[in-house]
C-alpha atoms as a PDB file:
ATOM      1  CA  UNK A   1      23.881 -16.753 -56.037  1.00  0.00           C
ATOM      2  CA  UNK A   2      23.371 -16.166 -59.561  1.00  0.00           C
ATOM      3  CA  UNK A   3      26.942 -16.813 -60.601  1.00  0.00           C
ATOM      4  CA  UNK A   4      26.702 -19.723 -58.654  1.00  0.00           C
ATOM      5  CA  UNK A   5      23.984 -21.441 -60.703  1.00  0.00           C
ATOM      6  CA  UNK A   6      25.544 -20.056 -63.748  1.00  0.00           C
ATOM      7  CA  UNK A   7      28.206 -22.049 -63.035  1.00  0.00           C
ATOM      8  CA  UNK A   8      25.979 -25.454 -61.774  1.00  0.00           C
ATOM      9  CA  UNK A   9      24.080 -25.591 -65.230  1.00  0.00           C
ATOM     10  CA  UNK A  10      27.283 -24.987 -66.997  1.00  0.00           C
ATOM     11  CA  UNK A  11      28.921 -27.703 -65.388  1.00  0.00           C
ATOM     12  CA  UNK A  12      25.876 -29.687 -66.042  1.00  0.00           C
ATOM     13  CA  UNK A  13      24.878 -29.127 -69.481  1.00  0.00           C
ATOM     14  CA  UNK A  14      27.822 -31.231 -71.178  1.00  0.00           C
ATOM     15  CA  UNK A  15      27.331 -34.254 -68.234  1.00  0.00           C
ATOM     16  CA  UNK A  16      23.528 -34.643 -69.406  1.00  0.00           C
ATOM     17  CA  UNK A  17      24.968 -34.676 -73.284  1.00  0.00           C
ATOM     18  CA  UNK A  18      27.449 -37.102 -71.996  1.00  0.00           C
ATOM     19  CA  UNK A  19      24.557 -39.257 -70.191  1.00  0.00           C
ATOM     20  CA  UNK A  20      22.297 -39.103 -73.430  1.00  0.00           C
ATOM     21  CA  UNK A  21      24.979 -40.588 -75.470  1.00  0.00           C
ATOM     22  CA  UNK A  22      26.016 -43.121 -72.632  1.00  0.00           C
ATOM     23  CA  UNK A  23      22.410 -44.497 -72.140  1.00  0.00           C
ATOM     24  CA  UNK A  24      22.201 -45.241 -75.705  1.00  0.00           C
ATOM     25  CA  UNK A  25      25.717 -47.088 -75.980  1.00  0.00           C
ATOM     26  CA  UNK A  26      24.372 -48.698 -72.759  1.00  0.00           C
ATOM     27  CA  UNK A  27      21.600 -50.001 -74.445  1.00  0.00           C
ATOM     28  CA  UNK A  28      23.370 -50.577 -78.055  1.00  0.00           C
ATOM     29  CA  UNK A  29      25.915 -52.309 -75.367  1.00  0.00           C
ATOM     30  CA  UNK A  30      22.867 -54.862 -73.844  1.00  0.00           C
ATOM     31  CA  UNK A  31      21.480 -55.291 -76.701  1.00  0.00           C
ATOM     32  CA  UNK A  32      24.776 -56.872 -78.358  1.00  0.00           C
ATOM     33  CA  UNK A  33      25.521 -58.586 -74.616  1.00  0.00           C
ATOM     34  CA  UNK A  34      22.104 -60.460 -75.014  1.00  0.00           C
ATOM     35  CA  UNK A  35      22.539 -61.296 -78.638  1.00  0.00           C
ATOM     36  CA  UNK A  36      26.323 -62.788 -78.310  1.00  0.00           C
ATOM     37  CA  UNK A  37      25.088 -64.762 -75.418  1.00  0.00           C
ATOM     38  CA  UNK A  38      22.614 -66.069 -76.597  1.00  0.00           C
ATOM     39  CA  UNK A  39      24.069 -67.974 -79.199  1.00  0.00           C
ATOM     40  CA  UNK A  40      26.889 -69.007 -77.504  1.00  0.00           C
ATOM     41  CA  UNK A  41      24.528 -70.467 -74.795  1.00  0.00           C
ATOM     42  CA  UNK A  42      23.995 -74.007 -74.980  1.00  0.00           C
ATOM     43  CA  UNK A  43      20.719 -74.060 -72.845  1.00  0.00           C
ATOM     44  CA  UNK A  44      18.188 -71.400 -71.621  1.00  0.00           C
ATOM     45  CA  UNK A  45      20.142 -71.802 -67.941  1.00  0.00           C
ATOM     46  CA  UNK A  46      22.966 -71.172 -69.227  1.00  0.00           C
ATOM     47  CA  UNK A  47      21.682 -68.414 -70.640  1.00  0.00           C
ATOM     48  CA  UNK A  48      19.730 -66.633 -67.611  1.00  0.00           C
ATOM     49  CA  UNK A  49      23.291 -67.108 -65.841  1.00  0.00           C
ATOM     50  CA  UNK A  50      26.107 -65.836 -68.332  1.00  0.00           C
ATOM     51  CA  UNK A  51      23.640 -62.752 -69.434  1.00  0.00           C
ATOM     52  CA  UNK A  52      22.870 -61.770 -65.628  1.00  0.00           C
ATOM     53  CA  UNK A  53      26.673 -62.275 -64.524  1.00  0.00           C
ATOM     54  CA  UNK A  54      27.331 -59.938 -67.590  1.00  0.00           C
ATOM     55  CA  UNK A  55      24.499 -57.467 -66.844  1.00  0.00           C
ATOM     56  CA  UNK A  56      25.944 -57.243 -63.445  1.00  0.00           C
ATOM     57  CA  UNK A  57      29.475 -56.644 -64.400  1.00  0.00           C
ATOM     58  CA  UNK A  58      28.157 -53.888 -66.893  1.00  0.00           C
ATOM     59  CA  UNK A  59      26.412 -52.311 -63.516  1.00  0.00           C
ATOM     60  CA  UNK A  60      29.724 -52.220 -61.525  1.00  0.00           C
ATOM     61  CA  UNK A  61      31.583 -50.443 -64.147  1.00  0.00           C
ATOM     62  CA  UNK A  62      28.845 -48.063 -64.439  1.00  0.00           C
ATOM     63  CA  UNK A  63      28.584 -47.160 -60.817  1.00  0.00           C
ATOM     64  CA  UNK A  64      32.446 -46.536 -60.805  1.00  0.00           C
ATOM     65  CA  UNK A  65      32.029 -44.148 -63.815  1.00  0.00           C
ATOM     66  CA  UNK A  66      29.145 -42.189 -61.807  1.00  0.00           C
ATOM     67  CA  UNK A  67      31.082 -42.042 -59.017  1.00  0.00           C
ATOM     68  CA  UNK A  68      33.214 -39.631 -61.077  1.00  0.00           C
ATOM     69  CA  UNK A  69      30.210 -37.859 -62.972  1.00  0.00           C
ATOM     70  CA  UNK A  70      31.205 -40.467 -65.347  1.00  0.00           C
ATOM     71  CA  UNK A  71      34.499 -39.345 -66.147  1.00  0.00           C
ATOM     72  CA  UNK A  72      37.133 -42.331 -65.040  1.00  0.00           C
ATOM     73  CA  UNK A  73      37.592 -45.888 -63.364  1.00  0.00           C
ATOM     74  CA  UNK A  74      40.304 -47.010 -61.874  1.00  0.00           C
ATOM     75  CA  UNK A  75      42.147 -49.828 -63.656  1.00  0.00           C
ATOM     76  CA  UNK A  76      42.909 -51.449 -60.038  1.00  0.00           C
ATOM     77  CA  UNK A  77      39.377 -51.324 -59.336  1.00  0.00           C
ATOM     78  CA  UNK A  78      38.134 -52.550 -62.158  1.00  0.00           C
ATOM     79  CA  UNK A  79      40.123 -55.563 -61.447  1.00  0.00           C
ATOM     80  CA  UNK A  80      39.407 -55.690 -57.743  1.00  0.00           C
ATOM     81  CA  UNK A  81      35.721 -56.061 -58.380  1.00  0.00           C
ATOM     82  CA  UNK A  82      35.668 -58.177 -61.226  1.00  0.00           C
ATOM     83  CA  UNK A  83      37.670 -60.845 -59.423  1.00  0.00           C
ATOM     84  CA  UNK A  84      35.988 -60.464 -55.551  1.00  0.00           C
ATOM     85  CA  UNK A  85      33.284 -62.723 -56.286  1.00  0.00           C
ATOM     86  CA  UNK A  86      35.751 -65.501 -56.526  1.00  0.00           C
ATOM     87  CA  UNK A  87      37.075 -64.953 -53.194  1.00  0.00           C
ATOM     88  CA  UNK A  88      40.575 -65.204 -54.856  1.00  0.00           C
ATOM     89  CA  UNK A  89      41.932 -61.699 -53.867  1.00  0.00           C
ATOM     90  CA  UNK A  90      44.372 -62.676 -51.249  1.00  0.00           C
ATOM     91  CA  UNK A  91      48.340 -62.400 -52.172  1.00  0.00           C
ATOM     92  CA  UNK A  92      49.215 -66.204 -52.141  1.00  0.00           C
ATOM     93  CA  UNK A  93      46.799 -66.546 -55.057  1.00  0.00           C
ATOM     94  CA  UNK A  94      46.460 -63.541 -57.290  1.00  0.00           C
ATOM     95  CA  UNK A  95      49.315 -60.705 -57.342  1.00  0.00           C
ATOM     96  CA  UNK A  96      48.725 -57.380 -58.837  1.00  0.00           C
ATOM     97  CA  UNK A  97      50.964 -54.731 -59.556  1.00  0.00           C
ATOM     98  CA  UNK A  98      51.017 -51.489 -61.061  1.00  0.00           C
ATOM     99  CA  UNK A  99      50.336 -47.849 -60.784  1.00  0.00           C
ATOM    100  CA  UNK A 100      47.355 -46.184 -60.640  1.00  0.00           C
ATOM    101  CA  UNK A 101      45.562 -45.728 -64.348  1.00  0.00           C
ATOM    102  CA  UNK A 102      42.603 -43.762 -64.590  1.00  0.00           C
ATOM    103  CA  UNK A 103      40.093 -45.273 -67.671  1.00  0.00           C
ATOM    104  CA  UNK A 104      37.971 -42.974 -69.508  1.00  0.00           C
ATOM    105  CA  UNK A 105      34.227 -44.019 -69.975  1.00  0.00           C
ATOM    106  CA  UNK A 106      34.878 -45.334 -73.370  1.00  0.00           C
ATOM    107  CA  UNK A 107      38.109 -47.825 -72.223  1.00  0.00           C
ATOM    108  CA  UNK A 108      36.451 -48.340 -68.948  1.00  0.00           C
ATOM    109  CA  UNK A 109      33.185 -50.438 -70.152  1.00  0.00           C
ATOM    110  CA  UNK A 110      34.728 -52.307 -72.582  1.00  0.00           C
ATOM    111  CA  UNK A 111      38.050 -53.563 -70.838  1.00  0.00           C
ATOM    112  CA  UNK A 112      35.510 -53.793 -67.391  1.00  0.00           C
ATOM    113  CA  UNK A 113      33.781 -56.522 -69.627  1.00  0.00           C
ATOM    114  CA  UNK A 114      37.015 -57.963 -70.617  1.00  0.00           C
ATOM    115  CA  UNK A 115      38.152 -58.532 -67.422  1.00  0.00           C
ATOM    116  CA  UNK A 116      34.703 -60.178 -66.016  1.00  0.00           C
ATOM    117  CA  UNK A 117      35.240 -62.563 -68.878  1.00  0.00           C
ATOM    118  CA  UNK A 118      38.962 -63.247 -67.876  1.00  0.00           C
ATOM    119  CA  UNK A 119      37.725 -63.820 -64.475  1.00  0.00           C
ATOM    120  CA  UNK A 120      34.866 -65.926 -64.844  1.00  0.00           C
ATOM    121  CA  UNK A 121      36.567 -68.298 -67.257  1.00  0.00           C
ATOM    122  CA  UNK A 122      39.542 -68.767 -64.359  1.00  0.00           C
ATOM    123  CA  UNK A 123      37.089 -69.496 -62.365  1.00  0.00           C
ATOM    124  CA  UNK A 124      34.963 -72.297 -64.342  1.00  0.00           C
ATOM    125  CA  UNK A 125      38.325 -73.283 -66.736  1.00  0.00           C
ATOM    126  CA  UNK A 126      41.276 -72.264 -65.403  1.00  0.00           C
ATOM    127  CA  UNK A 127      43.665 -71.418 -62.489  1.00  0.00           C
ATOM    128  CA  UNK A 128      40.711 -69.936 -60.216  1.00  0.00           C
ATOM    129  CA  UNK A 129      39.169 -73.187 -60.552  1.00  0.00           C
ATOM    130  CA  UNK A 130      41.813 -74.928 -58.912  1.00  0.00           C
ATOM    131  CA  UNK A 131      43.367 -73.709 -54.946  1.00  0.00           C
ATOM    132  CA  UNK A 132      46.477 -74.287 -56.219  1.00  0.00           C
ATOM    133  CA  UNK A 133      45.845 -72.278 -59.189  1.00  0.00           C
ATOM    134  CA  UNK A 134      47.713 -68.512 -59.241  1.00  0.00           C
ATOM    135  CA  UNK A 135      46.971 -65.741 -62.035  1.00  0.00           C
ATOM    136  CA  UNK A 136      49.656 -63.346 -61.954  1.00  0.00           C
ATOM    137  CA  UNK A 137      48.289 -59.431 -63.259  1.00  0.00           C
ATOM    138  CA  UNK A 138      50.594 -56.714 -63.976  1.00  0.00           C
ATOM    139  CA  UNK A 139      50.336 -53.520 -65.991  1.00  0.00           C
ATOM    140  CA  UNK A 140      53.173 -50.356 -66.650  1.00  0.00           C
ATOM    141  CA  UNK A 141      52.779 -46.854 -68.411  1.00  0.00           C
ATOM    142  CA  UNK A 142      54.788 -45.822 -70.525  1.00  0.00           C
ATOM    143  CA  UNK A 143      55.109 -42.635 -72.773  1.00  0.00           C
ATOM    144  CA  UNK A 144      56.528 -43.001 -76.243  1.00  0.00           C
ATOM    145  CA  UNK A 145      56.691 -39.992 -78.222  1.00  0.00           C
ATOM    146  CA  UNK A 146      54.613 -37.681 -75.377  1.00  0.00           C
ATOM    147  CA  UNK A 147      51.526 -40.364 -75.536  1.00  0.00           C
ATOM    148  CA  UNK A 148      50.846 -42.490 -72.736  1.00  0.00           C
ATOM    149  CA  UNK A 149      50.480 -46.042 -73.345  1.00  0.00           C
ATOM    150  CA  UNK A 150      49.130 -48.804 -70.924  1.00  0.00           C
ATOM    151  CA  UNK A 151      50.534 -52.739 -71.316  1.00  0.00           C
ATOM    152  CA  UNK A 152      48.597 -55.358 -69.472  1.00  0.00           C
ATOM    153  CA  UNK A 153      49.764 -58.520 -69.195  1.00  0.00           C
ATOM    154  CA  UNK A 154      47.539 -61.445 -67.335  1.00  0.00           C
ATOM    155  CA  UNK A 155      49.106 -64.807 -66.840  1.00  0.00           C
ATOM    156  CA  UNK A 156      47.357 -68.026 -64.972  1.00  0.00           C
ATOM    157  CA  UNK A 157      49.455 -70.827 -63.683  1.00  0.00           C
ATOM    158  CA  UNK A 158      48.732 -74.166 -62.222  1.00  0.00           C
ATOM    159  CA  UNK A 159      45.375 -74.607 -62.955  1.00  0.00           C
ATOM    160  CA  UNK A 160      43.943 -77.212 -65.207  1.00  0.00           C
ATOM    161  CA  UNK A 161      46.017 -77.823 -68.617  1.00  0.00           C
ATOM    162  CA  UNK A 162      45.064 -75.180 -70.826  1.00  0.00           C
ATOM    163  CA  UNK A 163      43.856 -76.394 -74.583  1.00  0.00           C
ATOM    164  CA  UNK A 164      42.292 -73.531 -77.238  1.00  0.00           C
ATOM    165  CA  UNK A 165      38.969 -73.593 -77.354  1.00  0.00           C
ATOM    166  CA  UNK A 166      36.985 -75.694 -79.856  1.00  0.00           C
ATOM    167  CA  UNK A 167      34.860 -72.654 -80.844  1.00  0.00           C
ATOM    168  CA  UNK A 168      34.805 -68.884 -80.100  1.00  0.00           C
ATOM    169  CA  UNK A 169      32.594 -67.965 -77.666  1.00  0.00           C
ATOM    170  CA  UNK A 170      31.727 -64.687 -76.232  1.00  0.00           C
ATOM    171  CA  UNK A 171      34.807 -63.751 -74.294  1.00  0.00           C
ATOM    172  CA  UNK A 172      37.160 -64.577 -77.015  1.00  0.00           C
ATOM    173  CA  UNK A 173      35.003 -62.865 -79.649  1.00  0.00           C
ATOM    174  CA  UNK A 174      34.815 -59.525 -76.446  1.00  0.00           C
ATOM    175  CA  UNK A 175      38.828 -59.780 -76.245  1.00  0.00           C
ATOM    176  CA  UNK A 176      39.886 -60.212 -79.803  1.00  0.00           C
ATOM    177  CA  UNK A 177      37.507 -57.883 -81.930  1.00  0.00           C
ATOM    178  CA  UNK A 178      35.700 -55.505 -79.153  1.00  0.00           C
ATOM    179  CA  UNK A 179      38.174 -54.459 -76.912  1.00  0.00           C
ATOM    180  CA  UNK A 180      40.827 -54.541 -80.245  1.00  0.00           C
ATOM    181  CA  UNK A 181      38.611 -52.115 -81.921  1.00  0.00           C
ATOM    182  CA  UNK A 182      36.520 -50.003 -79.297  1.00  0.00           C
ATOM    183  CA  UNK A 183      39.790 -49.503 -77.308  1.00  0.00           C
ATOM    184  CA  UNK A 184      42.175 -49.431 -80.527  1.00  0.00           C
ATOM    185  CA  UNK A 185      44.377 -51.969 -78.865  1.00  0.00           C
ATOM    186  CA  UNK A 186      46.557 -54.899 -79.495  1.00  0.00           C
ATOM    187  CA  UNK A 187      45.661 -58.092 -78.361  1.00  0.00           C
ATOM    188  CA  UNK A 188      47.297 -61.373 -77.955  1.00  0.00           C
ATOM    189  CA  UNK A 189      45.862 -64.282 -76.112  1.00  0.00           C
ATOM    190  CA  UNK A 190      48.298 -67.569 -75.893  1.00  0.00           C
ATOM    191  CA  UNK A 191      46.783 -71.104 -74.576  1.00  0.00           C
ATOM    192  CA  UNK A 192      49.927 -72.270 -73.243  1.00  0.00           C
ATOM    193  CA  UNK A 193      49.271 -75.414 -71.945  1.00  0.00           C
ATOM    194  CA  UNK A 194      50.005 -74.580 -67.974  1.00  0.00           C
ATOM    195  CA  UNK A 195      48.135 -71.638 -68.111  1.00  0.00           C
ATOM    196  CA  UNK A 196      46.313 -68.824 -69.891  1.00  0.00           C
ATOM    197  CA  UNK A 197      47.787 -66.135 -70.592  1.00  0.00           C
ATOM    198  CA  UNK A 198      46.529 -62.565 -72.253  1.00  0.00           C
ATOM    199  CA  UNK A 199      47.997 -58.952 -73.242  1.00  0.00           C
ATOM    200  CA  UNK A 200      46.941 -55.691 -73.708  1.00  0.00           C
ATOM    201  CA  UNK A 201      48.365 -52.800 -75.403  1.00  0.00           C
ATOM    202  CA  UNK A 202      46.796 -49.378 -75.873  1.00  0.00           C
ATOM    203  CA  UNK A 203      46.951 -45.693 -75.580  1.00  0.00           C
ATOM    204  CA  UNK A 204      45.565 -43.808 -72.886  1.00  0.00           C
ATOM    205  CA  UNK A 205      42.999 -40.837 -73.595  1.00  0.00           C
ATOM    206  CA  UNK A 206      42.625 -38.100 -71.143  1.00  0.00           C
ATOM    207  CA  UNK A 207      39.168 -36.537 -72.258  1.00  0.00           C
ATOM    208  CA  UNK A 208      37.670 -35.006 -69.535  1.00  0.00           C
ATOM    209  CA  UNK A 209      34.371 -33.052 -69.896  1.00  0.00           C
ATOM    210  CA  UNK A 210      35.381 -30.685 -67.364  1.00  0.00           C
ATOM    211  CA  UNK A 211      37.361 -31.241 -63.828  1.00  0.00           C
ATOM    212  CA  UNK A 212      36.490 -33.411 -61.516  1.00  0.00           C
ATOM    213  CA  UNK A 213      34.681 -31.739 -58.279  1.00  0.00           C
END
């Protein structure tokens, strides 16, 4: 019995150090949300809605992270719960493909955001807008040199035409300088005029606190 809660508060000693340092990037997290959105808002609506759908977003990743002892997310999930609110999941409109990537806590929030801001601007600007619209996801591993790398590649087609935007707003600023320095990854984002599309290139970290139960 004693051995056994030995090895509980072992096990749980580095997950409330990991939890003290993930509430306060939580909060460092909101507090930067809130701030970006509130001057890219152009009313006080618009602002109750973009923060909430954000706030939200933030929630889901976190409850995928718990799931795990906050550990991993699934890319796959990620996705699927980023885009079900859309009611766009079905084949004929969105394909996905790729194998299964586990996300440490520290790629998990900030490419979980990335994706809710790829989503919801599909959905107001371009190809989820439209039924005809179709975003095509797909992402690969590969291992160069013993390190694993992911590529992500999003692509929308047959939506609205596609023009760059007159000024950066949140999402670009989230995909171009967050993700590109929180995740260490490279980013490209093309306006092609049919369609949207965005890629994602970054190594994979495997830093579990201890293994999984």
């Amino acid at each position: 019995m004693l051995e056994q809660q030995e090895e509980v508060a072992q096990r749980q000693r580095p997950l409330i150090r990991e939890l003290h340092h993930r509430v306060k990037n939580t909060l460092a997290n909101v507090r930067a949300m809130m701030g970006a959105t509130a001057r890219s808002s152009e009313s006080i609506d618009h602002l109750v809605r973009d923060f909430s759908s954000r706030l939200v977003s933030l929630a889901e990743t976190h409850s995928m992270l718990t799931d795990d002892y906050w550990q991993t997310a699934l890319l796959h999930k990620l996705l699927e719960t980023e885009l079900r609110p859309y009611g766009t999941l079905e084949p004929s409109r969105i394909s996905m493909e790729g194998p299964d990537v586990s996300l440490v806590a520290d790629l998990a929030i900030p490419i979980g955001m990335a994706f809710h801001e790829l989503g919801s601007n599909s959905s107001k600007y371009g190809a989820l807008s439209k039924p005809e619209g179709r975003l095509e996801i797909r992402w690969s591993v590969d291992l160069p040199a013993g390190a694993r790398k992911l590529d992500f590649f999003w692509r929308e087609r047959d939506g609205p035409k596609v023009e760059p935007p007159e000024r950066r707003g949140f999402g670009t600023t989230l995909l171009e300088k967050v993700v590109a320095v929180q995740c260490q990854a490279e980013i490209d984002l093309q306006y092609h005029p049919d369609g949207l599309q965005f890629t994602m290139t970054l190594s994979l970290r495997n830093t579990r606190l201890f293994p999984p139960y």
